[in-house]
PDB file of N, CA and C in Angstrom:
ATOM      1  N   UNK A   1      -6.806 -15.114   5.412  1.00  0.00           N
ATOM      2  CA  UNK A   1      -7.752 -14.430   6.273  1.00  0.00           C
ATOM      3  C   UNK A   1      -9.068 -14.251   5.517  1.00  0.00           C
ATOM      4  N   UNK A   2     -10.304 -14.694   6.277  1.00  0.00           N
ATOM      5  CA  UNK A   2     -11.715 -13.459   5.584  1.00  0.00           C
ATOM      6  C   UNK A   2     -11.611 -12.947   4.765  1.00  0.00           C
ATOM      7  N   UNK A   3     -12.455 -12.493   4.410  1.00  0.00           N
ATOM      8  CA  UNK A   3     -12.827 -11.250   3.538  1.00  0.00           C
ATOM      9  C   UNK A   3     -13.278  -9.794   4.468  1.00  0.00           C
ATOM     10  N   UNK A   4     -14.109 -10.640   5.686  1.00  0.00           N
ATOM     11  CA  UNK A   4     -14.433  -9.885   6.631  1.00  0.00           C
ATOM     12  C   UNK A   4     -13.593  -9.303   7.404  1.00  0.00           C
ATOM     13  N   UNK A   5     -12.355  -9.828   7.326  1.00  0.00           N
ATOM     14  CA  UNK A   5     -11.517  -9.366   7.909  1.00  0.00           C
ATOM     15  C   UNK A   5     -10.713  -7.731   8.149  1.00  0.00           C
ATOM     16  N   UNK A   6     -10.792  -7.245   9.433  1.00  0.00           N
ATOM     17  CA  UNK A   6     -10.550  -5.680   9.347  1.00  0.00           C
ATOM     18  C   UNK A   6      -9.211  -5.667   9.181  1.00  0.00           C
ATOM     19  N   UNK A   7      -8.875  -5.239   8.319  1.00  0.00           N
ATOM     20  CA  UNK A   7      -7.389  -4.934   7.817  1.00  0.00           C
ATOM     21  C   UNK A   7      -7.035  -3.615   7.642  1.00  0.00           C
ATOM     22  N   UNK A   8      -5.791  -3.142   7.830  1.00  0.00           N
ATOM     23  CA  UNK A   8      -5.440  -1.745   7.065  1.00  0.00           C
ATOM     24  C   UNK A   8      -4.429  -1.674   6.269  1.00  0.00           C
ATOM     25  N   UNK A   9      -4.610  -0.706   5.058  1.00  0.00           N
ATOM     26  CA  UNK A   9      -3.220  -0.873   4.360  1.00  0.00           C
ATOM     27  C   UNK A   9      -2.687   0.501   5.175  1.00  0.00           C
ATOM     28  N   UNK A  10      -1.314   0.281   5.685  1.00  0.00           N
ATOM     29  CA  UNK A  10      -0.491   1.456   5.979  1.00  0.00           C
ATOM     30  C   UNK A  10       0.344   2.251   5.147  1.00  0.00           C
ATOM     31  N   UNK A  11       0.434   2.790   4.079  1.00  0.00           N
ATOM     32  CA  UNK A  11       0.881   3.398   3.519  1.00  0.00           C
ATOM     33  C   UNK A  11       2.000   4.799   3.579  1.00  0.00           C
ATOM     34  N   UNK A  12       3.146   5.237   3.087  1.00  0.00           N
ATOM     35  CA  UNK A  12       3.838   6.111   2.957  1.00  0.00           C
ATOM     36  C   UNK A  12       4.670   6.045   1.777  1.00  0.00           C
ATOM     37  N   UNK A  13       4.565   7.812   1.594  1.00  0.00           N
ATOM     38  CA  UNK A  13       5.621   8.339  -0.092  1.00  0.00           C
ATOM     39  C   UNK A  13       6.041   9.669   0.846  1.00  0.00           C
ATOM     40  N   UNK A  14       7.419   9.667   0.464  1.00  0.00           N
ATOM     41  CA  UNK A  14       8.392  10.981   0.694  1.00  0.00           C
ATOM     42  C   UNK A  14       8.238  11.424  -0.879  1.00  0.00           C
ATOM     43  N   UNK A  15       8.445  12.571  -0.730  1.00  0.00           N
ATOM     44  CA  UNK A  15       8.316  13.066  -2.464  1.00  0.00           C
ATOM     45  C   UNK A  15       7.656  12.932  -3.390  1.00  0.00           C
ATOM     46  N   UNK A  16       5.826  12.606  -2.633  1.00  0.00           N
ATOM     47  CA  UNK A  16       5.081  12.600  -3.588  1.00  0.00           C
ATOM     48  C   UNK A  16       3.737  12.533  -2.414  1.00  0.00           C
ATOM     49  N   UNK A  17       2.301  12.401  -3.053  1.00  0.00           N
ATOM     50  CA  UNK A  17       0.899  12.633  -2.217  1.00  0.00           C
ATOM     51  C   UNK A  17       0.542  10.972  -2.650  1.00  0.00           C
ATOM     52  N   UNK A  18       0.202  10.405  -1.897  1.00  0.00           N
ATOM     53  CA  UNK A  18      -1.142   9.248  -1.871  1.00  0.00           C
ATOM     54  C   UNK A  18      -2.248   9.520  -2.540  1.00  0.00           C
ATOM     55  N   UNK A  19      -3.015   8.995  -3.309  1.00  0.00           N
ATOM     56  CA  UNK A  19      -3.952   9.746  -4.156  1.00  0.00           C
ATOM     57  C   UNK A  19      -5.492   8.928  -3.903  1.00  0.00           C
ATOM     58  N   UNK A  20      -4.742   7.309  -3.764  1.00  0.00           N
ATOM     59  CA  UNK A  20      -5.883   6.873  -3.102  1.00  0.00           C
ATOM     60  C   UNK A  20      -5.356   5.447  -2.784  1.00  0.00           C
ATOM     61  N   UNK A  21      -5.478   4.757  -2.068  1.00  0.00           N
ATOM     62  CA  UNK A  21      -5.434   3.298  -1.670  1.00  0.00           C
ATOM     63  C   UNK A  21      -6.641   2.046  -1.734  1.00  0.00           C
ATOM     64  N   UNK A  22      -6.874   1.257  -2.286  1.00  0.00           N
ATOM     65  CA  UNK A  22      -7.471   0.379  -2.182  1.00  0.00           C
ATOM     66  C   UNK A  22      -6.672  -1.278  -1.654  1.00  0.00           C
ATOM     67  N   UNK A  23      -7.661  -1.878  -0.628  1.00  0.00           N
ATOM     68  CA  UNK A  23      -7.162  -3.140   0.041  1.00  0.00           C
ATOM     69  C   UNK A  23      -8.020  -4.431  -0.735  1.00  0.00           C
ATOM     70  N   UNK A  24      -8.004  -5.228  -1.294  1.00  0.00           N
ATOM     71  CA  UNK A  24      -9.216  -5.848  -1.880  1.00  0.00           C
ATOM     72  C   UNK A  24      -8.804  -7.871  -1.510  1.00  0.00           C
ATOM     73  N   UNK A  25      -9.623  -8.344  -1.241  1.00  0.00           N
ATOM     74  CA  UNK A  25      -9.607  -9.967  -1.264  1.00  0.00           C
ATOM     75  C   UNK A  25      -9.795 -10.036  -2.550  1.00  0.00           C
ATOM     76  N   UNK A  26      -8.757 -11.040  -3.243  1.00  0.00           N
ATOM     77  CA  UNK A  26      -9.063 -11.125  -4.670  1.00  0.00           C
ATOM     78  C   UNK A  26     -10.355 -12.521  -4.637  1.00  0.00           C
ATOM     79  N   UNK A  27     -11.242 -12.791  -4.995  1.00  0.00           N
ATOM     80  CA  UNK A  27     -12.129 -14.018  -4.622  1.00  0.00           C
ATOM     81  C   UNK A  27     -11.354 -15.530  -5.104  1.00  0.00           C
ATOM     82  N   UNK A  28     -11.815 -16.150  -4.290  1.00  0.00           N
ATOM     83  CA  UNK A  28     -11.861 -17.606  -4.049  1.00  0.00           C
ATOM     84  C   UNK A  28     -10.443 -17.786  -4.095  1.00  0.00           C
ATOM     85  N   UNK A  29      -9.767 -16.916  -3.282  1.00  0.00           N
ATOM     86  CA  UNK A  29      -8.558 -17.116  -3.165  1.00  0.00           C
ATOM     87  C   UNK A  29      -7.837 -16.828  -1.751  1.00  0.00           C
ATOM     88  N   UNK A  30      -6.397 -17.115  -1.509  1.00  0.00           N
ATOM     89  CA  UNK A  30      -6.070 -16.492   0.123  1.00  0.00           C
ATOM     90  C   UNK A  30      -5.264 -15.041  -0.286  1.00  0.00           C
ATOM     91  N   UNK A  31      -5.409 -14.563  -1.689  1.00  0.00           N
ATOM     92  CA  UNK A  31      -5.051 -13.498  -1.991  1.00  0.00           C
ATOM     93  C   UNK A  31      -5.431 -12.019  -1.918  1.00  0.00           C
ATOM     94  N   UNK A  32      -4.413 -11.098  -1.123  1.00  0.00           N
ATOM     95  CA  UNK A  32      -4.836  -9.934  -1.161  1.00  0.00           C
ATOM     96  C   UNK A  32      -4.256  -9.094  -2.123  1.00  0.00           C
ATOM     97  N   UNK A  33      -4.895  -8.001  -2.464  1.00  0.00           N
ATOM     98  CA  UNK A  33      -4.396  -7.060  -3.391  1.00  0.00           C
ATOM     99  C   UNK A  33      -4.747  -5.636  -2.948  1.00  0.00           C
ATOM    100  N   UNK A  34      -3.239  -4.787  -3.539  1.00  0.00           N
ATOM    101  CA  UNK A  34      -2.936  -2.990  -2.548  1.00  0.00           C
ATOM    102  C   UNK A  34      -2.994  -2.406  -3.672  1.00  0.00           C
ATOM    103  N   UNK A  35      -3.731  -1.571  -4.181  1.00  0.00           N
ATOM    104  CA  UNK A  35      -3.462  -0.598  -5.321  1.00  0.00           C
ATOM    105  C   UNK A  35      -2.752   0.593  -4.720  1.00  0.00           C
ATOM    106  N   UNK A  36      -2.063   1.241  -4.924  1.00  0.00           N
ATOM    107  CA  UNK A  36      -1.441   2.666  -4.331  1.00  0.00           C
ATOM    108  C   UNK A  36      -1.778   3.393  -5.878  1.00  0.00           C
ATOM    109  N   UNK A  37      -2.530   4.610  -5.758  1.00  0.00           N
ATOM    110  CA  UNK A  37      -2.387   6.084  -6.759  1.00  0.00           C
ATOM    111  C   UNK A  37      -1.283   7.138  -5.783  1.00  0.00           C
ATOM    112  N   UNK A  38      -0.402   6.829  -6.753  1.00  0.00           N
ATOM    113  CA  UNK A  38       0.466   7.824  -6.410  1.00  0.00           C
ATOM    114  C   UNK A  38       0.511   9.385  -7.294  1.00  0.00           C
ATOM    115  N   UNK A  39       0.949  10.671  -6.579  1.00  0.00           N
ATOM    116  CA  UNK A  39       1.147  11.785  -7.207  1.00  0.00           C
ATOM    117  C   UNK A  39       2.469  11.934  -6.944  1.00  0.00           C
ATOM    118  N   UNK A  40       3.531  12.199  -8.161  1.00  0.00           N
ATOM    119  CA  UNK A  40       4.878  12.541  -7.492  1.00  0.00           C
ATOM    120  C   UNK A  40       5.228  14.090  -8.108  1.00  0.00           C
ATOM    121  N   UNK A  41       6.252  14.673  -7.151  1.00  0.00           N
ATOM    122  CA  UNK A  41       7.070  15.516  -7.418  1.00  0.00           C
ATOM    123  C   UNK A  41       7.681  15.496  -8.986  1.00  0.00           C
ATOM    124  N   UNK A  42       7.224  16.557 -10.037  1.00  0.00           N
ATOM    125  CA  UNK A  42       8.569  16.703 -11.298  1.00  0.00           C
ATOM    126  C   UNK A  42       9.904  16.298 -10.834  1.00  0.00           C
ATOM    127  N   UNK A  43      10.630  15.206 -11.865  1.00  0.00           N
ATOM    128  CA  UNK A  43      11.957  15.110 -11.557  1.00  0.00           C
ATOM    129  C   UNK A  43      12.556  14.226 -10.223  1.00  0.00           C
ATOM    130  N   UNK A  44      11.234  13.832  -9.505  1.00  0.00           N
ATOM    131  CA  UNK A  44      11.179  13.753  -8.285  1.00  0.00           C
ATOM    132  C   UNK A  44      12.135  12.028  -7.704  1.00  0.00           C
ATOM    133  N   UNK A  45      12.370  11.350  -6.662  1.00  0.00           N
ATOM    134  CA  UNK A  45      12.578  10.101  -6.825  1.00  0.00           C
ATOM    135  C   UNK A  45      11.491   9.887  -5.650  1.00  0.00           C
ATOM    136  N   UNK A  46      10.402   9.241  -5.971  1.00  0.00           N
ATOM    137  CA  UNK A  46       9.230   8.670  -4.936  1.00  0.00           C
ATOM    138  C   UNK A  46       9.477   7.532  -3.811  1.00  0.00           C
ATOM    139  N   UNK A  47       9.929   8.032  -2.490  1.00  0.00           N
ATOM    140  CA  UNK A  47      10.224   6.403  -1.820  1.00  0.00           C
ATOM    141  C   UNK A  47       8.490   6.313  -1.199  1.00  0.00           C
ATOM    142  N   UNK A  48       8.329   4.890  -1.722  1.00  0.00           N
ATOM    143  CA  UNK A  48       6.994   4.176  -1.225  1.00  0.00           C
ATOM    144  C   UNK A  48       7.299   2.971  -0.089  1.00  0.00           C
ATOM    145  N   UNK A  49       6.640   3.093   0.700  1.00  0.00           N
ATOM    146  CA  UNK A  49       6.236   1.777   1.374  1.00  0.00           C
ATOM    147  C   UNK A  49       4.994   1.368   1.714  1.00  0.00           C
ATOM    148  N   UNK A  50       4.889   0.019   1.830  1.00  0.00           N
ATOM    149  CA  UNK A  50       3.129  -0.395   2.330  1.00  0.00           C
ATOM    150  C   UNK A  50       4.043  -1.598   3.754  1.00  0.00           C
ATOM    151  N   UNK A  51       2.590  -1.823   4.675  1.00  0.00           N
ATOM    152  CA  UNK A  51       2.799  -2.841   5.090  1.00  0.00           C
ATOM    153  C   UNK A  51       0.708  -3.055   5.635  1.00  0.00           C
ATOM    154  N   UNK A  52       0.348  -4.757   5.958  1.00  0.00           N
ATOM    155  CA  UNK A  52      -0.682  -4.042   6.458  1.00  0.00           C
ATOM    156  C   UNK A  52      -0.902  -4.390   8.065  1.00  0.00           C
ATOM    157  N   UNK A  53      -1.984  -3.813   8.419  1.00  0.00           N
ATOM    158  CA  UNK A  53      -1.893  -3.905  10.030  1.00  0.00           C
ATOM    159  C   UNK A  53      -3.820  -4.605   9.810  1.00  0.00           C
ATOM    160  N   UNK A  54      -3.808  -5.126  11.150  1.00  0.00           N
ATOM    161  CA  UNK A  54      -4.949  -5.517  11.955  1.00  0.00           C
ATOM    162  C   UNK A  54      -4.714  -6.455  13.275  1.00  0.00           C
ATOM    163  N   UNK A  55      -5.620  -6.385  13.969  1.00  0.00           N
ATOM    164  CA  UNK A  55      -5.915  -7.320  15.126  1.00  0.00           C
ATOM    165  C   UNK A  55      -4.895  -6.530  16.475  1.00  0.00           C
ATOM    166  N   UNK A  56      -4.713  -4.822  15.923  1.00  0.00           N
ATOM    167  CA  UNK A  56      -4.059  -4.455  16.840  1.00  0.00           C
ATOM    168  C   UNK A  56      -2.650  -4.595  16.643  1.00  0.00           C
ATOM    169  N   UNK A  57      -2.306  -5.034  15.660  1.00  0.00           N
ATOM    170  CA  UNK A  57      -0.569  -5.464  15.367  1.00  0.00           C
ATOM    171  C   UNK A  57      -0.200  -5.332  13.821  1.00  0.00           C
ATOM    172  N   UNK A  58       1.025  -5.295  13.239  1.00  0.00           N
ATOM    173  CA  UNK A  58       1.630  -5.323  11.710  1.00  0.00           C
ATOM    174  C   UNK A  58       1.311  -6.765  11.543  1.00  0.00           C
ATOM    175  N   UNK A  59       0.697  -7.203  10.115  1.00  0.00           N
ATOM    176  CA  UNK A  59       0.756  -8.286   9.680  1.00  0.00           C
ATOM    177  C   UNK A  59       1.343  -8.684   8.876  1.00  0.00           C
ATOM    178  N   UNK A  60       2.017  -8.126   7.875  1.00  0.00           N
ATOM    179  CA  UNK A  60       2.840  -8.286   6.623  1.00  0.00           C
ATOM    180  C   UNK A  60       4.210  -7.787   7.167  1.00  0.00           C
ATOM    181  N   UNK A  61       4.932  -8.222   6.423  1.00  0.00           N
ATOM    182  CA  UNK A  61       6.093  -7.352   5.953  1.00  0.00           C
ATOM    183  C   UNK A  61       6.084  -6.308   5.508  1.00  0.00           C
ATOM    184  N   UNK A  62       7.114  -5.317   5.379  1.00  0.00           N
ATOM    185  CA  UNK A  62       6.859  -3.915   4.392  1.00  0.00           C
ATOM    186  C   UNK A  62       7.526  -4.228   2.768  1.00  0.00           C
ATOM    187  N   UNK A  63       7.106  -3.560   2.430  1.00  0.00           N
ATOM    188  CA  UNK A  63       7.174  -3.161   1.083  1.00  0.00           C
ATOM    189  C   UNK A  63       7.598  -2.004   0.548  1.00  0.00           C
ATOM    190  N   UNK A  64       8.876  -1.831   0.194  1.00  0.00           N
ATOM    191  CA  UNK A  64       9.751  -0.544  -0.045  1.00  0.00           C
ATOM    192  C   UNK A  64       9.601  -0.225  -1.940  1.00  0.00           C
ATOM    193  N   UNK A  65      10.060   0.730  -2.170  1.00  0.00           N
ATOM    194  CA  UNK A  65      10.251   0.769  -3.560  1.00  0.00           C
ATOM    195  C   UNK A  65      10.155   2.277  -3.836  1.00  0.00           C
ATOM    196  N   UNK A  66      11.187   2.671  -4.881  1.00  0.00           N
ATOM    197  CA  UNK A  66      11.310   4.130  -5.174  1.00  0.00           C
ATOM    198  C   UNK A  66      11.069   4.022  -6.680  1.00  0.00           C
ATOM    199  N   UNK A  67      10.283   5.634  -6.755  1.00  0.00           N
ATOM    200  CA  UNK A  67      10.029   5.738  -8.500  1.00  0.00           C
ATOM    201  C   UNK A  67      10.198   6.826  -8.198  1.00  0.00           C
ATOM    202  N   UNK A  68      11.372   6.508 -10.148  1.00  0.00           N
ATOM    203  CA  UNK A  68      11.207   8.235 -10.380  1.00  0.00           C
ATOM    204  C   UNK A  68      10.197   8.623 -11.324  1.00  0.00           C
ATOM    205  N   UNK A  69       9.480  10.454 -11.311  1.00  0.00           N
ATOM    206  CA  UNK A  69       8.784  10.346 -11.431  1.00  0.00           C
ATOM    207  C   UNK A  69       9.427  11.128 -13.352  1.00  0.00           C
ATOM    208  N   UNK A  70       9.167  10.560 -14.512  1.00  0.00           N
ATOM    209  CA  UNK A  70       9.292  11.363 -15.792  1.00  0.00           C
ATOM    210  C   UNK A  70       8.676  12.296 -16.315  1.00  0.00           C
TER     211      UNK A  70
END
Protein backbone atom coordinates (compact mmCIF):
# COMPACT_ATOMS: atom_id res chain seq x y z
CA UNK A 1 0.00 0.00 0.00
CA UNK A 2 1.06 4.00 -0.17
CA UNK A 3 2.50 5.71 2.13
CA UNK A 4 -0.52 7.88 1.74
CA UNK A 5 -2.40 5.43 2.69
CA UNK A 6 -5.04 5.96 5.74
CA UNK A 7 -4.40 3.19 7.94
CA UNK A 8 -5.02 2.49 11.64
CA UNK A 9 -3.16 0.58 14.06
CA UNK A 10 -5.87 -1.02 16.42
CA UNK A 11 -4.41 -1.74 19.43
CA UNK A 12 -5.24 -3.55 22.96
CA UNK A 13 -3.39 -4.58 26.56
CA UNK A 14 -5.42 -6.16 29.50
CA UNK A 15 -3.09 -5.52 32.41
CA UNK A 16 -1.32 -2.75 31.36
CA UNK A 17 -1.86 1.24 29.57
CA UNK A 18 -0.78 1.93 25.81
CA UNK A 19 1.70 4.59 26.15
CA UNK A 20 1.94 5.41 22.63
CA UNK A 21 1.61 3.78 19.13
CA UNK A 22 3.35 4.59 16.08
CA UNK A 23 2.28 3.16 12.31
CA UNK A 24 5.27 3.97 9.93
CA UNK A 25 6.02 2.88 5.96
CA UNK A 26 9.46 1.75 6.31
CA UNK A 27 10.85 3.56 2.76
CA UNK A 28 11.36 2.05 -0.52
CA UNK A 29 9.79 -0.79 0.66
CA UNK A 30 6.08 -2.68 0.86
CA UNK A 31 6.96 -2.68 4.57
CA UNK A 32 5.06 -1.54 7.48
CA UNK A 33 6.19 -1.04 10.93
CA UNK A 34 3.90 -0.87 14.69
CA UNK A 35 5.86 0.31 17.60
CA UNK A 36 3.58 -0.32 20.78
CA UNK A 37 4.98 1.65 24.33
CA UNK A 38 3.61 -0.36 26.66
CA UNK A 39 3.02 0.40 30.64
CA UNK A 40 2.39 -2.82 32.60
CA UNK A 41 1.02 -3.78 35.90
CA UNK A 42 4.02 -4.98 38.77
CA UNK A 43 4.14 -8.72 38.55
CA UNK A 44 1.63 -8.29 35.96
CA UNK A 45 1.13 -10.82 32.68
CA UNK A 46 0.40 -8.11 29.69
CA UNK A 47 -2.01 -9.67 26.93
CA UNK A 48 -1.30 -7.44 23.72
CA UNK A 49 -2.87 -7.44 20.46
CA UNK A 50 -2.54 -5.28 17.22
CA UNK A 51 -4.32 -5.69 14.00
CA UNK A 52 -4.61 -2.81 11.35
CA UNK A 53 -7.77 -1.41 9.84
CA UNK A 54 -8.53 0.96 6.77
CA UNK A 55 -10.78 1.40 3.77
CA UNK A 56 -13.59 0.82 6.29
CA UNK A 57 -12.53 -2.88 7.03
CA UNK A 58 -9.55 -5.10 9.13
CA UNK A 59 -6.59 -5.48 6.95
CA UNK A 60 -4.10 -7.61 8.68
CA UNK A 61 -4.34 -10.34 10.78
CA UNK A 62 -4.07 -9.90 14.60
CA UNK A 63 -1.26 -10.12 16.51
CA UNK A 64 -1.46 -11.64 20.04
CA UNK A 65 1.33 -11.84 22.58
CA UNK A 66 1.63 -11.71 26.44
CA UNK A 67 4.48 -10.13 28.61
CA UNK A 68 5.27 -10.44 31.84
CA UNK A 69 6.04 -7.49 33.29
CA UNK A 70 9.72 -7.85 35.87
Amino acid sequence: MPEDTQLEAVVSATNGTIVTKTLSKISDSDVWRLVIDVAGNSEATVELGAHLRGHGRKLSETWLYQWIVA
